[in-house]
Protein backbone atom coordinates (compact mmCIF):
# COMPACT_ATOMS: atom_id res chain seq x y z
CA UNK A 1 0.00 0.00 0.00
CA UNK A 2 1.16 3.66 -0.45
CA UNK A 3 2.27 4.93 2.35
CA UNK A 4 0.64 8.38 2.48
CA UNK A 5 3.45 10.20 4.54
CA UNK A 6 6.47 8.95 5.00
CA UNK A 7 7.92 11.50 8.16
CA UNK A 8 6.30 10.99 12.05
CA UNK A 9 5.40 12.94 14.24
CA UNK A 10 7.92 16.25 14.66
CA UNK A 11 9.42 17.88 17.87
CA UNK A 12 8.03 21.13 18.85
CA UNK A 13 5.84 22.90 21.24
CA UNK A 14 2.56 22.78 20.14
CA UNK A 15 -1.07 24.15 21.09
CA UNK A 16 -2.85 21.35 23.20
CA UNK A 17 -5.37 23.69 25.10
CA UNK A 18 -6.74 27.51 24.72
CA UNK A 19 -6.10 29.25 28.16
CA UNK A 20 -9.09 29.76 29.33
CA UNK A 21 -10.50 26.19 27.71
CA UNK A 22 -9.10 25.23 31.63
CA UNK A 23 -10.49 26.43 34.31
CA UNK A 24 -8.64 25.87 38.01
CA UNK A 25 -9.79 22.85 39.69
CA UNK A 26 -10.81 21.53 36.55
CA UNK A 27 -9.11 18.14 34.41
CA UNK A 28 -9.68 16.74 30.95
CA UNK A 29 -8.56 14.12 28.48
CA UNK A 30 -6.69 14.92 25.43
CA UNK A 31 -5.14 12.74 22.13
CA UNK A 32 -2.57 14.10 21.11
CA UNK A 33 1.04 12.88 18.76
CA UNK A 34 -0.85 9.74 18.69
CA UNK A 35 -1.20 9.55 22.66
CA UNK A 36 -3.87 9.67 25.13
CA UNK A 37 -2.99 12.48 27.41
CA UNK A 38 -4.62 14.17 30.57
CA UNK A 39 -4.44 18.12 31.27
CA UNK A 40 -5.37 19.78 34.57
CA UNK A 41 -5.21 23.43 36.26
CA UNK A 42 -3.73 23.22 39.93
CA UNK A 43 -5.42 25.46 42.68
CA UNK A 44 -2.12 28.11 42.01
CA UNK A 45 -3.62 28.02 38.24
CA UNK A 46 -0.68 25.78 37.35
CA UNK A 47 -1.10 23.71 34.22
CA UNK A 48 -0.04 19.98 33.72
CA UNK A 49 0.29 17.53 30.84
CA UNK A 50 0.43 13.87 31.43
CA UNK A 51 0.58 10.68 30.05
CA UNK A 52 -3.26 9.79 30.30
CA UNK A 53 -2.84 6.14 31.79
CA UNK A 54 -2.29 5.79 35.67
CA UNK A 55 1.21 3.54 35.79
CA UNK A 56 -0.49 1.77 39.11
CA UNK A 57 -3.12 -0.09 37.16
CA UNK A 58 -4.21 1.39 33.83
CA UNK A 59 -7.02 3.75 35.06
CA UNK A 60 -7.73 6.96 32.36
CA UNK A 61 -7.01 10.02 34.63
CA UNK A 62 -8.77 12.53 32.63
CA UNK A 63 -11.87 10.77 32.92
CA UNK A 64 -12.59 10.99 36.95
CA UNK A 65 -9.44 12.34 37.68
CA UNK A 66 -9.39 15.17 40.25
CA UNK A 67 -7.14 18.21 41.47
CA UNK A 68 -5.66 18.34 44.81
CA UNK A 69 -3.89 21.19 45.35
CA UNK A 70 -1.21 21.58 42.25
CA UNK A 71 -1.97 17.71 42.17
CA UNK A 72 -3.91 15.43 39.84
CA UNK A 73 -5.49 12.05 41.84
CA UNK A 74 -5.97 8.84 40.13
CA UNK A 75 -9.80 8.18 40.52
CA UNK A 76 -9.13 4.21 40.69
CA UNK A 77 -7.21 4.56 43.61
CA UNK A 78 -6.38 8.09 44.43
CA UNK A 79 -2.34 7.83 43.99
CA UNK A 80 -1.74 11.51 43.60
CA UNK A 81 0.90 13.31 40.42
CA UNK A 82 2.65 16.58 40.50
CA UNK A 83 2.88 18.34 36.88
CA UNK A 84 6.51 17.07 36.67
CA UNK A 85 5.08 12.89 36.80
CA UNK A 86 6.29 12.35 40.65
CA UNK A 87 4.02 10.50 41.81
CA UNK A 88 4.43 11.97 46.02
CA UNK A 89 1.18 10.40 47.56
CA UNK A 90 -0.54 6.90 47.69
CA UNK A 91 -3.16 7.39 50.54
CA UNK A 92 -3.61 3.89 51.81
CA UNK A 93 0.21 2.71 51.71
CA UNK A 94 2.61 2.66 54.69
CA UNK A 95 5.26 3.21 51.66
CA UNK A 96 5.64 4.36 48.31
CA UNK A 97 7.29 1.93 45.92
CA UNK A 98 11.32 3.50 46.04
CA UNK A 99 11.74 4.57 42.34
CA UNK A 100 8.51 7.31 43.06
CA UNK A 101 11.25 8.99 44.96
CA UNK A 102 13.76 8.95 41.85
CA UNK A 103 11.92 9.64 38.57
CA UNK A 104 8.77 10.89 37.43
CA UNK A 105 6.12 7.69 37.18
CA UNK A 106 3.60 9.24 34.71
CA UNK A 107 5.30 11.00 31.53
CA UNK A 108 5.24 14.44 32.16
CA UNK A 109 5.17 17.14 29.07
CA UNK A 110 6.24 20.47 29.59
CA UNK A 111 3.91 22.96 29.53
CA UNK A 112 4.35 27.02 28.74
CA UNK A 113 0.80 29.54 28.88
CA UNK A 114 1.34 32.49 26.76
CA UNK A 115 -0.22 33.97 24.10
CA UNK A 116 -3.68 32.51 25.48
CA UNK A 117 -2.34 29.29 24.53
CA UNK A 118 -1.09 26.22 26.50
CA UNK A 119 1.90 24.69 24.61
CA UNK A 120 2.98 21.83 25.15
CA UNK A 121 6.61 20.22 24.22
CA UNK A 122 6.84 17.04 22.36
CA UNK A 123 9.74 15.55 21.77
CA UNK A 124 9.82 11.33 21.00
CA UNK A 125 12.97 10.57 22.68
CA UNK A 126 11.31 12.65 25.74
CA UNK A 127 14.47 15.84 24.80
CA UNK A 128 14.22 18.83 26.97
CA UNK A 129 12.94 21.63 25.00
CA UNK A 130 15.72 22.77 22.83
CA UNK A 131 14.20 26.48 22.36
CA UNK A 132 11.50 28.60 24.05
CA UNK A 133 7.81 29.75 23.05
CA UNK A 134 7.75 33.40 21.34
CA UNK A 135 5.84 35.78 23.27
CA UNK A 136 3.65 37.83 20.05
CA UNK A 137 2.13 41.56 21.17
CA UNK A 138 -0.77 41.38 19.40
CA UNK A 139 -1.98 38.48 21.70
CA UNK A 140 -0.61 40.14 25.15
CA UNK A 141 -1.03 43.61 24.43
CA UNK A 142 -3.67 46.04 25.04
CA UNK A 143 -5.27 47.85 21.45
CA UNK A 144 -5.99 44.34 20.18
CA UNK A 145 -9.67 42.52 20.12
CA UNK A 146 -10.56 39.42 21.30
CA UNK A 147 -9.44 36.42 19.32
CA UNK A 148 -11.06 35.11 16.85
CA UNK A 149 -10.81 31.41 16.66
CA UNK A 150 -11.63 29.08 13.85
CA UNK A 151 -10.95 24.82 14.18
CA UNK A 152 -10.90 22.17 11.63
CA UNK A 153 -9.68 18.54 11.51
CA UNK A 154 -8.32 16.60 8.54
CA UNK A 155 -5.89 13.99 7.41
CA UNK A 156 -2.71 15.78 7.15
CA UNK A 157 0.39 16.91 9.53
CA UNK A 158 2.36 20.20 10.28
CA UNK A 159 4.83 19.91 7.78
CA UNK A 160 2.17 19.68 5.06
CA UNK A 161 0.33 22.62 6.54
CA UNK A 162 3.26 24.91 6.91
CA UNK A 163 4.45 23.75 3.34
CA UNK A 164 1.31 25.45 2.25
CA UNK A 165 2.93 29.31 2.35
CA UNK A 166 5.57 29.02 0.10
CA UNK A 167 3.94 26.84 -2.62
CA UNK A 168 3.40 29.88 -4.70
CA UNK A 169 1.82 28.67 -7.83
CA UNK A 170 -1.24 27.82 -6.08
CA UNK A 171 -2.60 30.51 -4.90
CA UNK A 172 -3.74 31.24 -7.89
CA UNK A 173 -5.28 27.99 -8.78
CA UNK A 174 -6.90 26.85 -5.44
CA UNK A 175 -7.58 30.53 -4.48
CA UNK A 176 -8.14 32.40 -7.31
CA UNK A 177 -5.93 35.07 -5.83
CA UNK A 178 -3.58 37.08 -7.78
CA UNK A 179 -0.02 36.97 -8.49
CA UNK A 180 1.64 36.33 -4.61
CA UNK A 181 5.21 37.76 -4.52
CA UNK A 182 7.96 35.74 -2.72
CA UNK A 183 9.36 38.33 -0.65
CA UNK A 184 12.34 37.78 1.54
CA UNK A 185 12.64 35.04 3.57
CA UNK A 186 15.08 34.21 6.36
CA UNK A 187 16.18 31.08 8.26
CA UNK A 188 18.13 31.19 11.83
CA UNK A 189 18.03 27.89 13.29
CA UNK A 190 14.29 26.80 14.18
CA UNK A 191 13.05 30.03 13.44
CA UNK A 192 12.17 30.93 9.81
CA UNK A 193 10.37 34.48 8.62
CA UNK A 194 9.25 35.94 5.74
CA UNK A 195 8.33 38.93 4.46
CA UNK A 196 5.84 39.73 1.59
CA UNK A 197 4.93 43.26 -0.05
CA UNK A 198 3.15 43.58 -2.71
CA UNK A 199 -0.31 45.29 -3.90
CA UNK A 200 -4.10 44.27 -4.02
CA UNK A 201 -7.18 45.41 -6.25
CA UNK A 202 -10.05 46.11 -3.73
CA UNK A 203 -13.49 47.22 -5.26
CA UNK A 204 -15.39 50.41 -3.33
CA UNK A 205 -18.68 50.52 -2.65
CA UNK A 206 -19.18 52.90 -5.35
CA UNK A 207 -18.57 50.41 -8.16
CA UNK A 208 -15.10 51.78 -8.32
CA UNK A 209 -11.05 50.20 -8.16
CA UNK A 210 -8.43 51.25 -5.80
CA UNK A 211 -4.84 49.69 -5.84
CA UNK A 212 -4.25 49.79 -1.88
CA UNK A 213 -0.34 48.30 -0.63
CA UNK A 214 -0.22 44.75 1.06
CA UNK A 215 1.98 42.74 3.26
CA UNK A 216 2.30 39.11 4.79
CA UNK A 217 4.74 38.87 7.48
CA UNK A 218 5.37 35.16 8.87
CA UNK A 219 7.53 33.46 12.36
CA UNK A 220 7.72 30.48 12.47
CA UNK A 221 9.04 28.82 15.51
CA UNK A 222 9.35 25.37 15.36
CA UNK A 223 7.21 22.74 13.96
CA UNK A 224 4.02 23.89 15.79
CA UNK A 225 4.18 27.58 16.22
CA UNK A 226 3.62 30.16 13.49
CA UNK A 227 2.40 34.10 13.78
CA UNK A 228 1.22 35.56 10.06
CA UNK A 229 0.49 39.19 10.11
CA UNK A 230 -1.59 40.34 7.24
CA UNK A 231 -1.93 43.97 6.23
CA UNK A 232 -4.19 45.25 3.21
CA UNK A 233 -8.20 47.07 3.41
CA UNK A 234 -7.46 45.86 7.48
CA UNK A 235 -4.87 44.34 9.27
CA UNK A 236 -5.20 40.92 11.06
CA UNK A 237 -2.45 38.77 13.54
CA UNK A 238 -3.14 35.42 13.06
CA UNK A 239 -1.76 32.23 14.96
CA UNK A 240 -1.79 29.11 12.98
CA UNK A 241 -2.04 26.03 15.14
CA UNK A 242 -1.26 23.01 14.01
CA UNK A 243 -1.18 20.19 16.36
CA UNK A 244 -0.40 16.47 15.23
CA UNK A 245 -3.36 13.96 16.72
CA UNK A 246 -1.60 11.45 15.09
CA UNK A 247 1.58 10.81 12.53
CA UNK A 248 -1.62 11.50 9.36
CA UNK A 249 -4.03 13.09 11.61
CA UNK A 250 -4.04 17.14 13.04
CA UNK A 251 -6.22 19.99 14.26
CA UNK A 252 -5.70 23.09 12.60
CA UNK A 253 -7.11 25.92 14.53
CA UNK A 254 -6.58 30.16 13.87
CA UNK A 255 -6.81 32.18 16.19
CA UNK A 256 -6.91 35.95 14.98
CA UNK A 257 -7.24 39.59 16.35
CA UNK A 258 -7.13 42.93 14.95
CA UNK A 259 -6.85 46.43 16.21
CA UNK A 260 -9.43 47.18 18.64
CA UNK A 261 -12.90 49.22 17.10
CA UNK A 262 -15.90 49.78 17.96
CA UNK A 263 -17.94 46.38 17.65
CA UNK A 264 -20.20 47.26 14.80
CA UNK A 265 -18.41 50.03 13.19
CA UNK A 266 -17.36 49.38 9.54
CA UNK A 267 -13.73 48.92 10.88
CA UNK A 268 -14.89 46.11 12.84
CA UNK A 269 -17.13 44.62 10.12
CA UNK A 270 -14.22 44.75 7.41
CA UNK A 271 -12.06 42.66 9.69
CA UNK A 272 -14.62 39.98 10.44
CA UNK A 273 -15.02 39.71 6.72
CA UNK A 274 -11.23 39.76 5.74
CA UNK A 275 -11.14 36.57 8.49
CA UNK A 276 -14.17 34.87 6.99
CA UNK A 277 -12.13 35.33 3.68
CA UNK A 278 -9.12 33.89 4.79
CA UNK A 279 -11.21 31.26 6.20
CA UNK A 280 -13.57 30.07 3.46
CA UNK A 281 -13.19 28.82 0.43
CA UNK A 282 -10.82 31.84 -0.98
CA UNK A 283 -8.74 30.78 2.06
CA UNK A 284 -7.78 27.60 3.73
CA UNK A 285 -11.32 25.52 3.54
CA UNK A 286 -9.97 25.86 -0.21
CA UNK A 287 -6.55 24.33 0.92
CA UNK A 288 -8.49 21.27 3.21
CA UNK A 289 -9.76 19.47 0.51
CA UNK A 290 -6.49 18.91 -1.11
CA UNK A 291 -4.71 17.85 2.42
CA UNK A 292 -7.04 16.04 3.85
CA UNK A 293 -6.62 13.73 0.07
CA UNK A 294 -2.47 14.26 -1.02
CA UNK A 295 0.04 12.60 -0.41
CA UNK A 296 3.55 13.47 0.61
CA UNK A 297 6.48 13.56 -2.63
CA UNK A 298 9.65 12.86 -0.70
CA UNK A 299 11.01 13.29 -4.32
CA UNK A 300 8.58 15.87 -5.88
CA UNK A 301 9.06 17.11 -9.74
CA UNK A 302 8.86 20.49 -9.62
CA UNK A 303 9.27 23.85 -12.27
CA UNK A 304 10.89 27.51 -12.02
CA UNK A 305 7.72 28.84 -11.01
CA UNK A 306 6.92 26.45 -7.98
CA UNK A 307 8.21 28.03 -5.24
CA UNK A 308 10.80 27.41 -2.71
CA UNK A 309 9.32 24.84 -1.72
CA UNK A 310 12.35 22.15 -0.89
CA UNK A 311 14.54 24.85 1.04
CA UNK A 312 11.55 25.30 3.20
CA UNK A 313 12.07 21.15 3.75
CA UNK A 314 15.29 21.43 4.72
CA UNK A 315 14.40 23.91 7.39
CA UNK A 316 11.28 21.65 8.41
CA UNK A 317 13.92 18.23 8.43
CA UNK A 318 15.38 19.50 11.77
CA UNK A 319 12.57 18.81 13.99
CA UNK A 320 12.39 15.07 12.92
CA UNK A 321 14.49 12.88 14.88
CA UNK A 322 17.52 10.82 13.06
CA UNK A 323 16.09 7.78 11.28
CA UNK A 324 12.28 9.82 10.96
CA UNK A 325 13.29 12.39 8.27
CA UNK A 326 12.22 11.97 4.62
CA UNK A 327 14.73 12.27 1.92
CA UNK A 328 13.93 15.57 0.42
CA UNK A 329 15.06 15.55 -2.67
CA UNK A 330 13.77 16.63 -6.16
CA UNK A 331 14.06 16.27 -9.87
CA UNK A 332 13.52 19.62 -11.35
């Protein structure tokens, strides 16, 4: 059978939870890079990620699970986890089995809040994060609305997502958008940004045509975190989330804002319909279709006007581990 995708599951921090998705007190299962995983707020409002699966005797903590204090209890036999895994209470035992005192029991994932988002690290050889979240203004600063957020789910990955911005030629074809220019583009490690100028044809009210300027600005940080500032009729930040459920399975979710109007003013109104462009069909609903179907050319044939599409690969190898990376190569 053809293998659809031949990379796994990359390394990264990636969205598992909105901020205030969690309340304190409060715990819940997750599936995420093809895990079942439980998430919980401690009393202090701390968050923590676990493996789902008590390592006593199987039980599901985030279904009956509850919080004590910063700590998440079992609810098959109340054996109580810190965020970092140690298990440090088992309420009916005169002692706790020895290696509770040396190592975390129940795989712990680190966790950072910012942004409004929970990220989470993944890493399959269980790596300390190798570089931190970015803090982005537009999501922590005041003079910026509440977020918009859009979700979908599909039969893709990150790397097929992210791909998606520097595939030039379609734009045109699955967006009916006009000519995109490349811009500049830089790469520094794990962090890779881009910027676009260019122009776009708006129609007025009055019947008539006005050439107004344009930008797309891009970070991306990692496999799983990516800020896209888009400036034209409005301007909009928008996070693109892109969290692997599995190696062919994600959850794509955007989360935008905009500079704070009145709600109901025609500044307000042209930025919910510039997001409910970039979310239909002349957006990424167009792009779904397509992902949720392709598969994944380790060894694509490509033309002059494609894109750089396999330099953007060779950033993306780097968060695959050694022996999980696809061959990247091309006959052009």
């Amino acid at each position: 059978m053809l293998q659809r995708f031949p990379m796994g599951i990359p390394f990264g921090w990636f969205f598992v939870s909105y901020g205030d998705e969690i309340a304190v007190g409060e715990v819940k299962p997750l599936r995420y890079f093809g895990r079942d995983l439980v998430i919980f707020r401690g009393e202090s409002g701390t968050v923590g990620l676990l493996d789902a699966y008590c390592p006593h005797l199987g039980a599901h903590m985030g279904h009956g699970g509850t919080v004590d204090g910063d700590r998440l209890r079992c609810p098959f036999h109340s054996w109580a986890y810190r965020p970092d895994g140690f298990c440090v209470d088992i309420p009916y035992a005169k002692a706790i089995p020895p290696i509770t005192k040396r190592e975390p029991i129940a795989r712990p994932y680190p966790v950072v809040e910012k942004n409004g988002v929970i990220w989470a690290w993944y890493h399959p050889d269980r790596v300390a994060p190798t570089f931190d979240v970015i803090e982005h203004a537009p999501f922590t600063d005041a003079g910026w609305s509440q977020p918009v957020r859009r979700f979908w789910a599909f039969a893709s990955n990150p790397q097929e997502i992210a791909e998606n911005g520097v595939d030039l030629a379609h734009f045109e074809y699955v967006h009916k958008m006009e000519a995109v220019p490349e811009g500049q583009t830089s790469y520094d490690g794990h962090i890779r940004r881009s910027d676009a100028q260019g122009e776009r044809t708006v129609t007025l009210p009055d019947g008539t045509t006005k050439i107004i300027p344009s930008s797309v600005q891009t970070i991306q940080n990692g496999a799983g975190q990516k800020f896209t500032q888009l400036t034209g009729v409005v301007t909009l930040s928008l996070m693109v989330l892109a969290t692997p459920v599995e190696a062919d399975q994600v959850e794509l979710r955007f989360c935008f804002t905009f500079p704070e109007t009145p709600e109901g003013s025609p500044e307000h109104q042209a930025a919910l319909m510039a997001i409910e462009y970039t979310c239909g069909q002349s957006g990424v609903e167009g792009d779904i279709p397509i992902w949720h179907n392709k598969i994944h050319r380790a060894r694509p044939l490509l033309c002059d006007g494609d894109g750089p599409i396999l330099r953007f690969r060779r950033y993306f190898e780097q968060f695959y581990t050694e022996g999980d990376t696809p061959r990247q190569m091309a006959a052009v």
